[in-house]
Protein backbone atom coordinates (compact mmCIF):
# COMPACT_ATOMS: atom_id res chain seq x y z
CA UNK A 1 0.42 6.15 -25.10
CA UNK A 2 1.15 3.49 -22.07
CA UNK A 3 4.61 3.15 -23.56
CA UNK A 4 5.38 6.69 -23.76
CA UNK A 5 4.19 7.54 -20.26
CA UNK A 6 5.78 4.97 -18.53
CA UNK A 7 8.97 6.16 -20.48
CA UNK A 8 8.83 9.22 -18.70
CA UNK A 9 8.26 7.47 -15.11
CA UNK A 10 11.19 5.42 -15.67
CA UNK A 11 13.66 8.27 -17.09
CA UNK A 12 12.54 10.86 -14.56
CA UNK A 13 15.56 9.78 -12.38
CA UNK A 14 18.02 10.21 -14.70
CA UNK A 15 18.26 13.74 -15.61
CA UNK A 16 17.36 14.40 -12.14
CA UNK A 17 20.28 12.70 -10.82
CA UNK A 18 22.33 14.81 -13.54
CA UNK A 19 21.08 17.73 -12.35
CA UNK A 20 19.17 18.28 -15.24
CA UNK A 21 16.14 19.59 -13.43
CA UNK A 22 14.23 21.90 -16.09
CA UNK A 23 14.19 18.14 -18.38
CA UNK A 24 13.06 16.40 -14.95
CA UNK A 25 10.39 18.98 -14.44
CA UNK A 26 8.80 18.50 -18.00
CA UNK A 27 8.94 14.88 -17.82
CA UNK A 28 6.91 14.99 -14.17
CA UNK A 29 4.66 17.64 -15.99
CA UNK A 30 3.99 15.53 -18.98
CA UNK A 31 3.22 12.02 -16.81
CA UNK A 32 0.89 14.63 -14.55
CA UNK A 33 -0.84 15.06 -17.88
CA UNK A 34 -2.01 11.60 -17.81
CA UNK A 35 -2.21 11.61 -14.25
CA UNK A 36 -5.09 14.60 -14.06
CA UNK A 37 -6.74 12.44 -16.98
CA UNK A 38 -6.69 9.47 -15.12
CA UNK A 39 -8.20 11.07 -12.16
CA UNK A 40 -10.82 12.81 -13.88
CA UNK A 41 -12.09 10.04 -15.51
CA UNK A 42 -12.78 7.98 -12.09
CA UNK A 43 -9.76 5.88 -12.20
CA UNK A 44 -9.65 5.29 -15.66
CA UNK A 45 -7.46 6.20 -19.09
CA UNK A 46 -9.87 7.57 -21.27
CA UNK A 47 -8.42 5.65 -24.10
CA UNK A 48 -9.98 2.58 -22.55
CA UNK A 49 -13.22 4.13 -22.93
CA UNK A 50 -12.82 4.15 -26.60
CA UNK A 51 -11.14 0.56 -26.80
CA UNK A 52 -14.11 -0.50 -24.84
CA UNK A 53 -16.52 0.64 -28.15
CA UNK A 54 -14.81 -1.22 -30.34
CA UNK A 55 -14.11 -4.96 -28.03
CA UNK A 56 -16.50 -6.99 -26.60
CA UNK A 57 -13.41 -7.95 -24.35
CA UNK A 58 -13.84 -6.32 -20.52
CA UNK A 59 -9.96 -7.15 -19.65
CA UNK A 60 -7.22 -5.09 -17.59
CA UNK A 61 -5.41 -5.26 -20.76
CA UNK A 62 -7.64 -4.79 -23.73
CA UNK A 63 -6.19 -1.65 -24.61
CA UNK A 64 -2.64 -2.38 -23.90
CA UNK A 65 -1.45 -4.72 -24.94
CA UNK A 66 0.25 -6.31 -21.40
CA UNK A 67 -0.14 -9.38 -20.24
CA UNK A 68 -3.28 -9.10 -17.91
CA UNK A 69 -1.81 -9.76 -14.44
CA UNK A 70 0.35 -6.25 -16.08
CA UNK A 71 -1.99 -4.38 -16.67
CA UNK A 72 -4.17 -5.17 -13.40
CA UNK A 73 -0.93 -3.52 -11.30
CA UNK A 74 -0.33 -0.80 -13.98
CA UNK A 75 -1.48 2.28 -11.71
CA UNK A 76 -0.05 0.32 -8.54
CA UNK A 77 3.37 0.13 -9.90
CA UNK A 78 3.35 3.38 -11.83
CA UNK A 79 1.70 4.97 -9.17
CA UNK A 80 4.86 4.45 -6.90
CA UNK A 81 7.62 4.85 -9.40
CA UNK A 82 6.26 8.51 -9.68
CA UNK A 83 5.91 9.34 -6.51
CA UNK A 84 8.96 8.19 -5.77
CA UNK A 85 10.56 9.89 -8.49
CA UNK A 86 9.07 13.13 -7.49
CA UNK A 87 10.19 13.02 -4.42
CA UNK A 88 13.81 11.83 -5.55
CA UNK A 89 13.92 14.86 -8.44
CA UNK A 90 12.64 17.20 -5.40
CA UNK A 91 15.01 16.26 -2.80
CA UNK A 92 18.00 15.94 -5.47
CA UNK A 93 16.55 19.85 -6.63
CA UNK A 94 16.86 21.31 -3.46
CA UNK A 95 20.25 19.28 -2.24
CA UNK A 96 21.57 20.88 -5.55
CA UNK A 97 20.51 24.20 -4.68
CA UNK A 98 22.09 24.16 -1.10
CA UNK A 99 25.35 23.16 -2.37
């Protein structure tokens, strides 16, 4: 899951800058899937809720797979590279429209 959301982060610039805004939309819709989960659940993927039955390990990355000092700065770095690439696919949207 991790992999396949931060896939989508990281490729939301790229049909954006294309002009490819209905694919840039879905990809922002699908990572604001995970987003609204990760919000609703205080902070936390409710996958590592589940991981957490089955370890005795409390870690950052006990679910993931990353090393831990990763996974600690997984919703700081993610965090940004969506907003950011909102606001890119947003501006680039509405630049396209004008022109």
């Amino acid at each position: 899951m991790w992999a396949c959301f931060a896939g989508c982060i990281v490729l939301i610039p790229v049909p954006a800058a294309l002009g490819r805004f209905p694919l840039a939309a879905a990809l922002l819709a699908v990572t604001l899937v995970e987003v609204l989960a990760i919000v609703l659940n205080v902070g936390s993927c409710p996958l590592t809720r589940i991981a957490a039955r089955y370890a005795s390990d409390r870690r950052a990355n006990v679910d993931i797979y990353l090393p831990e000092w990763r996974a600690r700065q997984n919703k700081r770095l993610f965090g940004a590279l969506y907003a950011g690439s909102v606001m890119l696919t947003a501006y680039l949207w509405r630049a396209h429209g004008a022109a």
